[in-house]
PDB file of N, CA and C in Angstrom:
ATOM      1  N   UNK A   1       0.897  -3.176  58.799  1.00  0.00           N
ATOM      2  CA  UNK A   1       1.749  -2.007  58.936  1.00  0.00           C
ATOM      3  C   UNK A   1       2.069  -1.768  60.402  1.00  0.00           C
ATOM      4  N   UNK A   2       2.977  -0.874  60.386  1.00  0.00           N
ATOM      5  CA  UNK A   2       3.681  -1.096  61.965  1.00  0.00           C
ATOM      6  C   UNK A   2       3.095   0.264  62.677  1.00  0.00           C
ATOM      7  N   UNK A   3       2.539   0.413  63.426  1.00  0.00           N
ATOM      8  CA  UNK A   3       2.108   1.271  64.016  1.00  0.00           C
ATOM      9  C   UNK A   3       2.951   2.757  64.259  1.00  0.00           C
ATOM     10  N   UNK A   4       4.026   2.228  64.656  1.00  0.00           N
ATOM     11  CA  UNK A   4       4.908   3.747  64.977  1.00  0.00           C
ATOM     12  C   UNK A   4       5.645   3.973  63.638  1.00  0.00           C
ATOM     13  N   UNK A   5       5.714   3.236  62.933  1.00  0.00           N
ATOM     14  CA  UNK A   5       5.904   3.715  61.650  1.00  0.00           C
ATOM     15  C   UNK A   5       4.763   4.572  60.975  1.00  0.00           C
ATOM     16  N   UNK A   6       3.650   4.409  61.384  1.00  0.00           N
ATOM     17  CA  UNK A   6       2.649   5.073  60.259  1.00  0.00           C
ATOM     18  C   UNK A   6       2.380   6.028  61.446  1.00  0.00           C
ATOM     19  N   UNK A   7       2.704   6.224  62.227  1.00  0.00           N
ATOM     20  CA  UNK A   7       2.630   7.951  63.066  1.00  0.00           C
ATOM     21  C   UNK A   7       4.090   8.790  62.903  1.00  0.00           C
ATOM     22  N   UNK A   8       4.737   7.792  62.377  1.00  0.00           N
ATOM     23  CA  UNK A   8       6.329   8.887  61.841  1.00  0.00           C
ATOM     24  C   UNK A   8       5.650   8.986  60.284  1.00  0.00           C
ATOM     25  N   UNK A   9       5.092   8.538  59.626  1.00  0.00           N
ATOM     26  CA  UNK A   9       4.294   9.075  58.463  1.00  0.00           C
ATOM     27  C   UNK A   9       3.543  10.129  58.689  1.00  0.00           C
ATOM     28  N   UNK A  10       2.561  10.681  59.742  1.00  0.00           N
ATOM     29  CA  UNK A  10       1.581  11.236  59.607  1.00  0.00           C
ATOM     30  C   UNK A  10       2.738  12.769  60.551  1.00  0.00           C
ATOM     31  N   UNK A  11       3.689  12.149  61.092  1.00  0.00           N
ATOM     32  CA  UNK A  11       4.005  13.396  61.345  1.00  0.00           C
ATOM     33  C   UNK A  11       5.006  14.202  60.210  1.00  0.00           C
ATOM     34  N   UNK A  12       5.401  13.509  59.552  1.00  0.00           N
ATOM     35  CA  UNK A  12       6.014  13.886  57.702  1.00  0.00           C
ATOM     36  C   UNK A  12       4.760  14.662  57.277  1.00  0.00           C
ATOM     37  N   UNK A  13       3.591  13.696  57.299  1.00  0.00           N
ATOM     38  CA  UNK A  13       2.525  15.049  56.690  1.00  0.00           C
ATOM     39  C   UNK A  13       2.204  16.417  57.045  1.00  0.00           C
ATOM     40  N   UNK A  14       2.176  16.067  58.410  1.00  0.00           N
ATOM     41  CA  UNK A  14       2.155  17.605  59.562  1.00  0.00           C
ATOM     42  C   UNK A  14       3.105  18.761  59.230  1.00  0.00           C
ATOM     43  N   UNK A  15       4.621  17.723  59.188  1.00  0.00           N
ATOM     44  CA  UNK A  15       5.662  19.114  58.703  1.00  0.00           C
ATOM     45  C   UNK A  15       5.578  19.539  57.271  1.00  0.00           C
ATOM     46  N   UNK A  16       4.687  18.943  56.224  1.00  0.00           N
ATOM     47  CA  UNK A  16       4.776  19.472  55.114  1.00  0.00           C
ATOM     48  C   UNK A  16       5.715  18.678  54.223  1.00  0.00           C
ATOM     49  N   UNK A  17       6.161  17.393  54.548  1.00  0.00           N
ATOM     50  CA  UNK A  17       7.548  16.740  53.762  1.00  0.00           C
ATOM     51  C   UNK A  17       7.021  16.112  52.351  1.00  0.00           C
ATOM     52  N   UNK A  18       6.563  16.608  51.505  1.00  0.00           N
ATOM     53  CA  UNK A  18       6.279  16.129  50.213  1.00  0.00           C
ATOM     54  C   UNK A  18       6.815  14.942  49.633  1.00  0.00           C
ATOM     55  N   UNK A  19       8.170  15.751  49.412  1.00  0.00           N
ATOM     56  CA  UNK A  19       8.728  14.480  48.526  1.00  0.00           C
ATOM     57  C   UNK A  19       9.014  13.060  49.613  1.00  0.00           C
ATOM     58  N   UNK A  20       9.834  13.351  50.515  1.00  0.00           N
ATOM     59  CA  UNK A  20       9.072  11.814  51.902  1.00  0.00           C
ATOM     60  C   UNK A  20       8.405  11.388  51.741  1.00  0.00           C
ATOM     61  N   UNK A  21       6.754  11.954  52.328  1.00  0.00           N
ATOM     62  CA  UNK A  21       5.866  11.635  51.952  1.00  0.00           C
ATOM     63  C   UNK A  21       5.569  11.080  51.001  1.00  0.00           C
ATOM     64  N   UNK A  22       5.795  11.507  49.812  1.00  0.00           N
ATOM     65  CA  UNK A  22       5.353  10.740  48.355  1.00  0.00           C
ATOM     66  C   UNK A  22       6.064   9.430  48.204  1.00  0.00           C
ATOM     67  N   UNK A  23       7.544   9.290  48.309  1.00  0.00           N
ATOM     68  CA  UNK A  23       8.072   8.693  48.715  1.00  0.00           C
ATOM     69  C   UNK A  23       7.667   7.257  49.326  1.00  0.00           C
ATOM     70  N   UNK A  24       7.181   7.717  50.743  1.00  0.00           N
ATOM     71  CA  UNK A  24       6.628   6.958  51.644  1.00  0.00           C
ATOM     72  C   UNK A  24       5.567   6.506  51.145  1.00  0.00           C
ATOM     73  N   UNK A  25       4.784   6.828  50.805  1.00  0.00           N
ATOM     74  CA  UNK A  25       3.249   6.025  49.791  1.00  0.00           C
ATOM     75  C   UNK A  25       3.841   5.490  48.441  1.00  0.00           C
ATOM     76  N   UNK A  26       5.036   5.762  48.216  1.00  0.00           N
ATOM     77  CA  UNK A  26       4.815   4.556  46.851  1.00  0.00           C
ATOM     78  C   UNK A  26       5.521   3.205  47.582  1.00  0.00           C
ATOM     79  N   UNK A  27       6.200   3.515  48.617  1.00  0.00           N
ATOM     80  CA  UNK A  27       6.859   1.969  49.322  1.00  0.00           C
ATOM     81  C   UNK A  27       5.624   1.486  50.305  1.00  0.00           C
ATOM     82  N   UNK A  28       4.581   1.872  50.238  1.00  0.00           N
ATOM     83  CA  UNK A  28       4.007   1.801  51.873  1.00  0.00           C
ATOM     84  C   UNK A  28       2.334   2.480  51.155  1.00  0.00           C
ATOM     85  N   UNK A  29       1.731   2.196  50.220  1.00  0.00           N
ATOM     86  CA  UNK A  29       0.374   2.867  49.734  1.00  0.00           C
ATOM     87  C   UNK A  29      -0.493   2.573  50.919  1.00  0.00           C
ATOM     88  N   UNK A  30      -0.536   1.625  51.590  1.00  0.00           N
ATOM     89  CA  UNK A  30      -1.485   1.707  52.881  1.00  0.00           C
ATOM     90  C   UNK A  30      -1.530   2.723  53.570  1.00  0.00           C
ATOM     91  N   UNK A  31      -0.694   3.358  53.339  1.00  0.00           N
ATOM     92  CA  UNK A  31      -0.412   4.752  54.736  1.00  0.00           C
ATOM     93  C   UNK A  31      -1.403   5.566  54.473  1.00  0.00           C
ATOM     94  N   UNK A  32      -1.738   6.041  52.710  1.00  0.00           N
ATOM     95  CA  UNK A  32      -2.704   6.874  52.730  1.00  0.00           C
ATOM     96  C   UNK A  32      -4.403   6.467  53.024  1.00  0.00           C
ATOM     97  N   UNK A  33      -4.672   5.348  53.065  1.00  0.00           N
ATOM     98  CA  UNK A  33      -5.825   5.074  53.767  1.00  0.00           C
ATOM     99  C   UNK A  33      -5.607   4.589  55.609  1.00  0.00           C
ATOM    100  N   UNK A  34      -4.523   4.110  55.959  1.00  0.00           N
ATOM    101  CA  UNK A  34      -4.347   3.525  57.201  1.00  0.00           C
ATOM    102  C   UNK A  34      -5.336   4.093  58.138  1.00  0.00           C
ATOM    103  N   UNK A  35      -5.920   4.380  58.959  1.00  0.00           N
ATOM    104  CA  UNK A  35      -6.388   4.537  59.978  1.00  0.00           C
ATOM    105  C   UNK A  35      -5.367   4.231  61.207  1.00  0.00           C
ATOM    106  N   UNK A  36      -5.204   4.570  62.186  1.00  0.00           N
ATOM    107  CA  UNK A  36      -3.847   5.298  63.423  1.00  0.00           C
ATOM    108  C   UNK A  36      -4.909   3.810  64.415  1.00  0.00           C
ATOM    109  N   UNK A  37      -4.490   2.905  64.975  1.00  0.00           N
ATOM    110  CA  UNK A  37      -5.107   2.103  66.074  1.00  0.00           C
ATOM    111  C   UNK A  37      -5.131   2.296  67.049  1.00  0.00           C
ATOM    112  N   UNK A  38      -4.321   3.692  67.278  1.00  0.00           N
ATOM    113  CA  UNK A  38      -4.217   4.243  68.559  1.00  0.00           C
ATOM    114  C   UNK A  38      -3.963   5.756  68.794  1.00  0.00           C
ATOM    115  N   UNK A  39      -3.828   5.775  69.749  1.00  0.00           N
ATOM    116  CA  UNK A  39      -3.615   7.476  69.502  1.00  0.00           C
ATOM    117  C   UNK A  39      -4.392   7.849  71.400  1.00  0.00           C
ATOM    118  N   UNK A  40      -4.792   8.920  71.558  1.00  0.00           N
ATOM    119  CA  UNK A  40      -4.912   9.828  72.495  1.00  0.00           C
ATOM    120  C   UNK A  40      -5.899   9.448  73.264  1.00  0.00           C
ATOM    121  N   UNK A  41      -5.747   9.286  74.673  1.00  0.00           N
ATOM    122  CA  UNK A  41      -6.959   9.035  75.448  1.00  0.00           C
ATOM    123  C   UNK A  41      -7.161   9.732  76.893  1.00  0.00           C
ATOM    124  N   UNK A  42      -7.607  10.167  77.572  1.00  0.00           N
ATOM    125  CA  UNK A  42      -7.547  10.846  79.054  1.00  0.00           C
ATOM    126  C   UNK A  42      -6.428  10.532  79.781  1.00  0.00           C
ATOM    127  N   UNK A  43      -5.997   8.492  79.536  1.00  0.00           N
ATOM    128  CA  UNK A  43      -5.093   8.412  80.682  1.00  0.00           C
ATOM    129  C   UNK A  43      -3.872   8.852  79.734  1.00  0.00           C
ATOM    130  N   UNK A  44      -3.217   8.259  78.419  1.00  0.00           N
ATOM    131  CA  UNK A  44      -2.200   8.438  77.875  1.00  0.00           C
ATOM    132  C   UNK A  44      -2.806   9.522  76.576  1.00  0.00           C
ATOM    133  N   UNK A  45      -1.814  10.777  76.779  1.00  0.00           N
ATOM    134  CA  UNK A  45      -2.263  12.019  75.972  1.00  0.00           C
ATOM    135  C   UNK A  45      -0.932  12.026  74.869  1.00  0.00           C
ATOM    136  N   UNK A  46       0.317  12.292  75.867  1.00  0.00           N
ATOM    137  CA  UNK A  46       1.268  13.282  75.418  1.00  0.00           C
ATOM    138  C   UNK A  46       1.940  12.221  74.370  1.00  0.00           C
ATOM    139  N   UNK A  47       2.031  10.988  74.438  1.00  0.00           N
ATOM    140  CA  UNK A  47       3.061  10.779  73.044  1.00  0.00           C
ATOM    141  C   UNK A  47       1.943  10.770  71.771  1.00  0.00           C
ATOM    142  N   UNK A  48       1.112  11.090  71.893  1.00  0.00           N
ATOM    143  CA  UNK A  48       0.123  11.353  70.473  1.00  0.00           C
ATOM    144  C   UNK A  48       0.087  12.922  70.320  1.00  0.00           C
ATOM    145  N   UNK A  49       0.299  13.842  71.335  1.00  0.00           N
ATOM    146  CA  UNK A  49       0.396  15.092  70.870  1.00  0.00           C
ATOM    147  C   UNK A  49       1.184  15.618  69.833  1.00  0.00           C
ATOM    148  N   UNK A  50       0.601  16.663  69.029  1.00  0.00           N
ATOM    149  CA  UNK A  50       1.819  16.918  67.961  1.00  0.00           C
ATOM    150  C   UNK A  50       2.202  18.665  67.888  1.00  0.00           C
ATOM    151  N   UNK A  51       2.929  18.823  68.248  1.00  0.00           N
ATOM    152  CA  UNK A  51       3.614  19.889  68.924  1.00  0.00           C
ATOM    153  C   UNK A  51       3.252  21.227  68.258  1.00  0.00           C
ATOM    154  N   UNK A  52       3.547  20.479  66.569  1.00  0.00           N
ATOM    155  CA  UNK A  52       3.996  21.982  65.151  1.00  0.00           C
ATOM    156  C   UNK A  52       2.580  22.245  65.501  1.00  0.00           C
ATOM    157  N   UNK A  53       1.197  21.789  65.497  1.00  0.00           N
ATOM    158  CA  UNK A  53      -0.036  22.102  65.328  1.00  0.00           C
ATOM    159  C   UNK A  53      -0.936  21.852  66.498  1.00  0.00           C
ATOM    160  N   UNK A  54      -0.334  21.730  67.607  1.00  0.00           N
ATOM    161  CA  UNK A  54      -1.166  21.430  69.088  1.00  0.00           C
ATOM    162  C   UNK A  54      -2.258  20.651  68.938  1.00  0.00           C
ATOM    163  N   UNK A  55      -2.547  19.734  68.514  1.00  0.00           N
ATOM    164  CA  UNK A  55      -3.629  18.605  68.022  1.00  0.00           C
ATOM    165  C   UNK A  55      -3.169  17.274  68.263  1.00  0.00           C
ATOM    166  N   UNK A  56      -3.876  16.449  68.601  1.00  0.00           N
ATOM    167  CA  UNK A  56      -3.807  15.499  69.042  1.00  0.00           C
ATOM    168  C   UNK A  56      -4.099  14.204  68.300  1.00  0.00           C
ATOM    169  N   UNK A  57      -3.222  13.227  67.963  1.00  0.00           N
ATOM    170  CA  UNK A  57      -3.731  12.280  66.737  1.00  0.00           C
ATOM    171  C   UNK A  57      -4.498  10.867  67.871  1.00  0.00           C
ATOM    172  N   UNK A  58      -5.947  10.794  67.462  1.00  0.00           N
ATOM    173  CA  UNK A  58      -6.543  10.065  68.338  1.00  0.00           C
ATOM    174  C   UNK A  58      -6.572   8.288  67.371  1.00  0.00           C
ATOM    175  N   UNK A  59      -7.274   7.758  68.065  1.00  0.00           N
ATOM    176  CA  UNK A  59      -7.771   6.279  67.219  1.00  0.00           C
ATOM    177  C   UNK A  59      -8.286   6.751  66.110  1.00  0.00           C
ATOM    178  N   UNK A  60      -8.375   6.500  65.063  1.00  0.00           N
ATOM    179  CA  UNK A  60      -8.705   6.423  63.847  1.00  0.00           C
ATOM    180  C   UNK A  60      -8.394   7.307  62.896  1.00  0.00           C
ATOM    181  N   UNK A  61      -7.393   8.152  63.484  1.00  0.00           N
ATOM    182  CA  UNK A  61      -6.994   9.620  62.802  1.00  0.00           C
ATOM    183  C   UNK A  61      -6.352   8.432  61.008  1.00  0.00           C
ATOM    184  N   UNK A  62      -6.981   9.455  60.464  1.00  0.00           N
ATOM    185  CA  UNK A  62      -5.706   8.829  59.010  1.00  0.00           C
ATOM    186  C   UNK A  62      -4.946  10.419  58.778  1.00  0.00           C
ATOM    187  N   UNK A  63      -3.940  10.034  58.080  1.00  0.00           N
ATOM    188  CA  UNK A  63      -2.829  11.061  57.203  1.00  0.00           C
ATOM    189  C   UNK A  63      -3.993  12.245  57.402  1.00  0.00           C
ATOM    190  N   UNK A  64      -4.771  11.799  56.785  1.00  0.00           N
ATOM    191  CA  UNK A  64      -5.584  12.530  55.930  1.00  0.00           C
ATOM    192  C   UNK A  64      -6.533  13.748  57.152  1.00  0.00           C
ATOM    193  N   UNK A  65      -6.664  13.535  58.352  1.00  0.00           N
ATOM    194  CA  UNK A  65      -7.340  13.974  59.322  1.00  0.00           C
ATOM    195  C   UNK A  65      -6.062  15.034  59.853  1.00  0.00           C
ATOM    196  N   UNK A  66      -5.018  14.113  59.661  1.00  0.00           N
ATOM    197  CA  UNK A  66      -4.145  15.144  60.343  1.00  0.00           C
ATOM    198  C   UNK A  66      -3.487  16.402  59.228  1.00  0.00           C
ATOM    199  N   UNK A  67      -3.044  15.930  57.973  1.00  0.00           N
ATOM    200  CA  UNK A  67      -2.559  17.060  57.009  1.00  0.00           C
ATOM    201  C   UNK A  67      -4.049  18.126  57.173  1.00  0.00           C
ATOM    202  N   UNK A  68      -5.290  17.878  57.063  1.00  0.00           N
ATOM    203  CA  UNK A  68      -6.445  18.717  57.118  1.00  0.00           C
ATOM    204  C   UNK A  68      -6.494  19.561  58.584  1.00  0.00           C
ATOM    205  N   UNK A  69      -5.782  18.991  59.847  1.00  0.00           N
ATOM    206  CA  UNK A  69      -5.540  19.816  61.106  1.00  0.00           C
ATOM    207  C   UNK A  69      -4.128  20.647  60.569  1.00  0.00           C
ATOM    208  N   UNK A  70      -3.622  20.313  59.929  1.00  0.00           N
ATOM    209  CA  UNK A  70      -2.325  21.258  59.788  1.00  0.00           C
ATOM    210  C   UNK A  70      -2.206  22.394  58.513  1.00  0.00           C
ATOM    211  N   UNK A  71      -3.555  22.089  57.669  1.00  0.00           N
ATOM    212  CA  UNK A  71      -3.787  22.920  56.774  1.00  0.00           C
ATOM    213  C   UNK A  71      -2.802  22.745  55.449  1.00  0.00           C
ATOM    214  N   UNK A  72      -2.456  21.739  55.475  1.00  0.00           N
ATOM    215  CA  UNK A  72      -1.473  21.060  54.356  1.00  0.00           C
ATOM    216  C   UNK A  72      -2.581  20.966  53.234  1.00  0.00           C
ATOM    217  N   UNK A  73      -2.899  21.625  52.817  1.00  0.00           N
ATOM    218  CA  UNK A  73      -4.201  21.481  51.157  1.00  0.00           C
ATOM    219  C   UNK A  73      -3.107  20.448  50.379  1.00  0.00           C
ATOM    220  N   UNK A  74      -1.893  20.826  49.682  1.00  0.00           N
ATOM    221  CA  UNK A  74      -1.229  19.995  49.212  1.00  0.00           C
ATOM    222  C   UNK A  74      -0.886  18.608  49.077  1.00  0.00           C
ATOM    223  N   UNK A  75      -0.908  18.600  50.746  1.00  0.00           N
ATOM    224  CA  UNK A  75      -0.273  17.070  51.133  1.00  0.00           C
ATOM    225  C   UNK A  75      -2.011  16.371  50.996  1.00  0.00           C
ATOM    226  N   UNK A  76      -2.853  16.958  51.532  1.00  0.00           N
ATOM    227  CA  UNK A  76      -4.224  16.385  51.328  1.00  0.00           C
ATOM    228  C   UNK A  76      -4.573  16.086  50.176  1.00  0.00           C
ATOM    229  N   UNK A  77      -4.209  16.636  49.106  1.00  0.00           N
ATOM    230  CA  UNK A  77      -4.317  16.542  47.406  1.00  0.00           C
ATOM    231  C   UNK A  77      -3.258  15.071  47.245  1.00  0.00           C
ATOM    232  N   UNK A  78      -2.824  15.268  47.715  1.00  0.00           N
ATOM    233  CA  UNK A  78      -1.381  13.977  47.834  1.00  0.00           C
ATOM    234  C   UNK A  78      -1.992  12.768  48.210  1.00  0.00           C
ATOM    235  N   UNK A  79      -2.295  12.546  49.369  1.00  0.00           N
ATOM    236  CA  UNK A  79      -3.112  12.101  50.190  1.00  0.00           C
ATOM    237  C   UNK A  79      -4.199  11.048  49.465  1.00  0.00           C
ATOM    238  N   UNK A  80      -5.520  12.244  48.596  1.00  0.00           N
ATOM    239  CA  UNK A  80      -6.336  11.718  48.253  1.00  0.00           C
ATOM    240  C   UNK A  80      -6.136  11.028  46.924  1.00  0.00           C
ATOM    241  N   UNK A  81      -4.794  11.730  45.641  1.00  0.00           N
ATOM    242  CA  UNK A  81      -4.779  11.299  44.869  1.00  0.00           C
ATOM    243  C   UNK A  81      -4.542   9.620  45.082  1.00  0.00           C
ATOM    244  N   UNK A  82      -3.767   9.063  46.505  1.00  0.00           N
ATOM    245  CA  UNK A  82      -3.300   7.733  46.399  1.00  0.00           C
ATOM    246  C   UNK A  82      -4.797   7.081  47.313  1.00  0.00           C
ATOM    247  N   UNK A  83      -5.449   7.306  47.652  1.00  0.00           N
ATOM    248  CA  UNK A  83      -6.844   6.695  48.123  1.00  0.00           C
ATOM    249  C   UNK A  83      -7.323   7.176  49.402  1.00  0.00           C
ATOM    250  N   UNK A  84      -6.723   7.742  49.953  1.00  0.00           N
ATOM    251  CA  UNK A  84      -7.348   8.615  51.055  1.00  0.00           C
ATOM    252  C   UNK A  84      -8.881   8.776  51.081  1.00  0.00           C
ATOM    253  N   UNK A  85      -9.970   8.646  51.829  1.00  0.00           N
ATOM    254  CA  UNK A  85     -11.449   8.946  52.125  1.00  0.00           C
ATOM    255  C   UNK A  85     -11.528  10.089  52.491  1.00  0.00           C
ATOM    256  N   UNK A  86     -12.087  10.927  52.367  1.00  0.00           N
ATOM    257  CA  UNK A  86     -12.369  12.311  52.513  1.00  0.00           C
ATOM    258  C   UNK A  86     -13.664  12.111  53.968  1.00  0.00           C
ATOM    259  N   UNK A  87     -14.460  11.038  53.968  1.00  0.00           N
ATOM    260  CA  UNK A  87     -15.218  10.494  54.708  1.00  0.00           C
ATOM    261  C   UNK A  87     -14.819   9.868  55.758  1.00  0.00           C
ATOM    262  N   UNK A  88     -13.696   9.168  55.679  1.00  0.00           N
ATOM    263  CA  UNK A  88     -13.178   8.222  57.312  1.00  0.00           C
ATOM    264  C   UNK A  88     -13.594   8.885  58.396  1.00  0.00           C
ATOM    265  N   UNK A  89     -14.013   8.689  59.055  1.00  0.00           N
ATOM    266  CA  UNK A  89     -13.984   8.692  60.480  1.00  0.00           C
ATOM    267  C   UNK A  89     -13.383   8.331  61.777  1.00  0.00           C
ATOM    268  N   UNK A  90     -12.619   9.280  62.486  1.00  0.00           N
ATOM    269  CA  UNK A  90     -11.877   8.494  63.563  1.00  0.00           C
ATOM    270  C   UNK A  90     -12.950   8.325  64.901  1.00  0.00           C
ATOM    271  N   UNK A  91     -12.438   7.780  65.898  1.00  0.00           N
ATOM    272  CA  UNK A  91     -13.573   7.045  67.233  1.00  0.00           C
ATOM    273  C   UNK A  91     -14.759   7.757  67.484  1.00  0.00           C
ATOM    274  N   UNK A  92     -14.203   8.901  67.358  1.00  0.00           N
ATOM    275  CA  UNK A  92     -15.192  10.096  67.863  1.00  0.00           C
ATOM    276  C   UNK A  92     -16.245  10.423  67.155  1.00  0.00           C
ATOM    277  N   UNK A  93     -15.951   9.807  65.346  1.00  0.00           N
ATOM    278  CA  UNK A  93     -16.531  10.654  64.070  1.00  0.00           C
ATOM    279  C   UNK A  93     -16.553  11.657  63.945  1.00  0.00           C
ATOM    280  N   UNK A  94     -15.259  11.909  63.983  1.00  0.00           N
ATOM    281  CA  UNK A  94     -14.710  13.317  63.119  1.00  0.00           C
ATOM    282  C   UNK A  94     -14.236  13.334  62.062  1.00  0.00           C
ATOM    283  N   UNK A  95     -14.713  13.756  60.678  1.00  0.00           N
ATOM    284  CA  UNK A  95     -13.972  13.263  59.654  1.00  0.00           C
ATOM    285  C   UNK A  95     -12.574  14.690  59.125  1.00  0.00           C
ATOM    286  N   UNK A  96     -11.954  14.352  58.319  1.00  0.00           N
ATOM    287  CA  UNK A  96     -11.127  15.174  57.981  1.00  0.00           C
ATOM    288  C   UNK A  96     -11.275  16.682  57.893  1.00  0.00           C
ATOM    289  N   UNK A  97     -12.394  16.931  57.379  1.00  0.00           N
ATOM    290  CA  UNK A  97     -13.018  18.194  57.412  1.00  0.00           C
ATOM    291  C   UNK A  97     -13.418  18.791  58.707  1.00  0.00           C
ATOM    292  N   UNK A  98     -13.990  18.165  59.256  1.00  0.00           N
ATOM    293  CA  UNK A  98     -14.258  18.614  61.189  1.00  0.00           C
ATOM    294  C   UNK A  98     -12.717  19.240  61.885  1.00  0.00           C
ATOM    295  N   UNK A  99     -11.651  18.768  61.248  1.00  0.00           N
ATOM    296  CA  UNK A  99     -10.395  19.029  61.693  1.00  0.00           C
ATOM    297  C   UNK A  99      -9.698  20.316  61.201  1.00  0.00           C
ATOM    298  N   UNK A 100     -10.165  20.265  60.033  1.00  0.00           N
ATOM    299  CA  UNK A 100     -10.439  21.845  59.117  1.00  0.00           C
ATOM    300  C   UNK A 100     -10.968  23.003  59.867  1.00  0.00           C
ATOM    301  N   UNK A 101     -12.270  22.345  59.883  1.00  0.00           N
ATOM    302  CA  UNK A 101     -13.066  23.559  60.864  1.00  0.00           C
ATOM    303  C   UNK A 101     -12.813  23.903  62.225  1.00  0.00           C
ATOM    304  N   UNK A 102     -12.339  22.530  62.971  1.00  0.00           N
ATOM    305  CA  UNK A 102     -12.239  22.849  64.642  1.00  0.00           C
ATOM    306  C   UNK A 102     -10.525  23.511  64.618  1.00  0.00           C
ATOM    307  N   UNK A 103     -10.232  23.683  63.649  1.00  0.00           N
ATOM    308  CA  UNK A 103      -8.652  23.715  64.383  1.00  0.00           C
ATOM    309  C   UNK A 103      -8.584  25.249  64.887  1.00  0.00           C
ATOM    310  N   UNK A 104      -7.692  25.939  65.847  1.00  0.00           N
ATOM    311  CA  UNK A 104      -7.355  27.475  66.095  1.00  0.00           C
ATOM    312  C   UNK A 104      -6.944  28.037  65.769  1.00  0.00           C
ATOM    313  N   UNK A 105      -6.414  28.061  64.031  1.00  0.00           N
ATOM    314  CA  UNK A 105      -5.321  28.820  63.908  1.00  0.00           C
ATOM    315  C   UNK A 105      -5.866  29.482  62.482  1.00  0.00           C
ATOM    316  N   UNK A 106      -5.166  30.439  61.721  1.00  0.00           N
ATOM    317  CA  UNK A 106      -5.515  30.197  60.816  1.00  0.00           C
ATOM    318  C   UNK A 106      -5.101  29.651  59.324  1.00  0.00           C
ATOM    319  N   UNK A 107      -6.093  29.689  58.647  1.00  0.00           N
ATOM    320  CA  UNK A 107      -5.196  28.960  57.755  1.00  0.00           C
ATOM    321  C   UNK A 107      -4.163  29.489  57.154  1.00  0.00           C
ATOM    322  N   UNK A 108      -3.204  27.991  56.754  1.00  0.00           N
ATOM    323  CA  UNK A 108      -1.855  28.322  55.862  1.00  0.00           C
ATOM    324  C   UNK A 108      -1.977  27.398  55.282  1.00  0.00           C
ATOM    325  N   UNK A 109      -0.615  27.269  54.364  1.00  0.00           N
ATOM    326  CA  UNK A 109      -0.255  26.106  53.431  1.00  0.00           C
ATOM    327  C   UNK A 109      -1.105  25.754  52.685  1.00  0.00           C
ATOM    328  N   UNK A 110      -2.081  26.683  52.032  1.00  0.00           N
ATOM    329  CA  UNK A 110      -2.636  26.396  50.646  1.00  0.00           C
ATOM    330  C   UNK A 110      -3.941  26.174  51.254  1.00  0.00           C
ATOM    331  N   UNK A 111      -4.764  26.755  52.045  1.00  0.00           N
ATOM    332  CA  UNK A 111      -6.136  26.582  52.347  1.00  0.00           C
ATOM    333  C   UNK A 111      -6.509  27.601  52.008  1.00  0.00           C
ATOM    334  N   UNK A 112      -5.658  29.186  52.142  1.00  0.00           N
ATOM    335  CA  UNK A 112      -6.415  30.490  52.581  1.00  0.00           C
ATOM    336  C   UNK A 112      -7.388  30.303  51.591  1.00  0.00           C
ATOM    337  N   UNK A 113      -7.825  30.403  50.399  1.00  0.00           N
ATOM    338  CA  UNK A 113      -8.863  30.460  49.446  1.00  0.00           C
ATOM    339  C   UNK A 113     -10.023  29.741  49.314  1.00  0.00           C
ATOM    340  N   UNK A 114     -10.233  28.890  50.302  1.00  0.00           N
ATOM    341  CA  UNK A 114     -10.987  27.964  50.241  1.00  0.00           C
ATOM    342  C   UNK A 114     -12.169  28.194  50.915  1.00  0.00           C
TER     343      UNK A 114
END
């Protein structure tokens, strides 16, 4: 899979693009497990920054790390129905849920109840 293709995926998840998204995983099912090979580091920050949710997609981020920083419950249901790990870990070992908890804002898009 092509790298800047599967970070124009994960930023479809960020904005909430469902049907894209869905879309995009039935041409492309790797996306929902992919793991990101790159992403954010001290020297190069800003083209991994993501603006809508001020978070940063690092090495190993999947879909799945980032819809859980943006509070997308939906797209995460999306996500996991096509194979997504709820467990992955990106460099740091942060898993999807750590992104849940660390983020600043509060929740939207189908978390408040949770």
């Amino acid at each position: 899979m092509e790298t800047l293709a599967f970070i124009a995926f994960v930023r479809l998840v960020v904005e909430g693009e469902m049907n894209t998204v869905s879309d995009q995983l039935h041409k492309n099912p790797l996306f929902a497990k992919m793991a990101s090979p790159v992403g954010a580091t001290r020297k190069e920050s800003s083209p991994f920054f993501i603006e809508p949710i001020s978070h940063y997609l690092y090495a190993g981020d999947t879909a799945l790390h980032l819809a859980a920083a943006a509070f997308r419950r939906p797209m995460a249901e999306l996500l996991i129905a096509h194979g997504a790990d709820c467990l992955s870990k990106n460099r740091m070992g942060a898993e999807p849920l750590h992104y849940v908890a660390d983020t600043n804002r509060p929740p939207a898009h189908g978390f408040e109840n949770c």
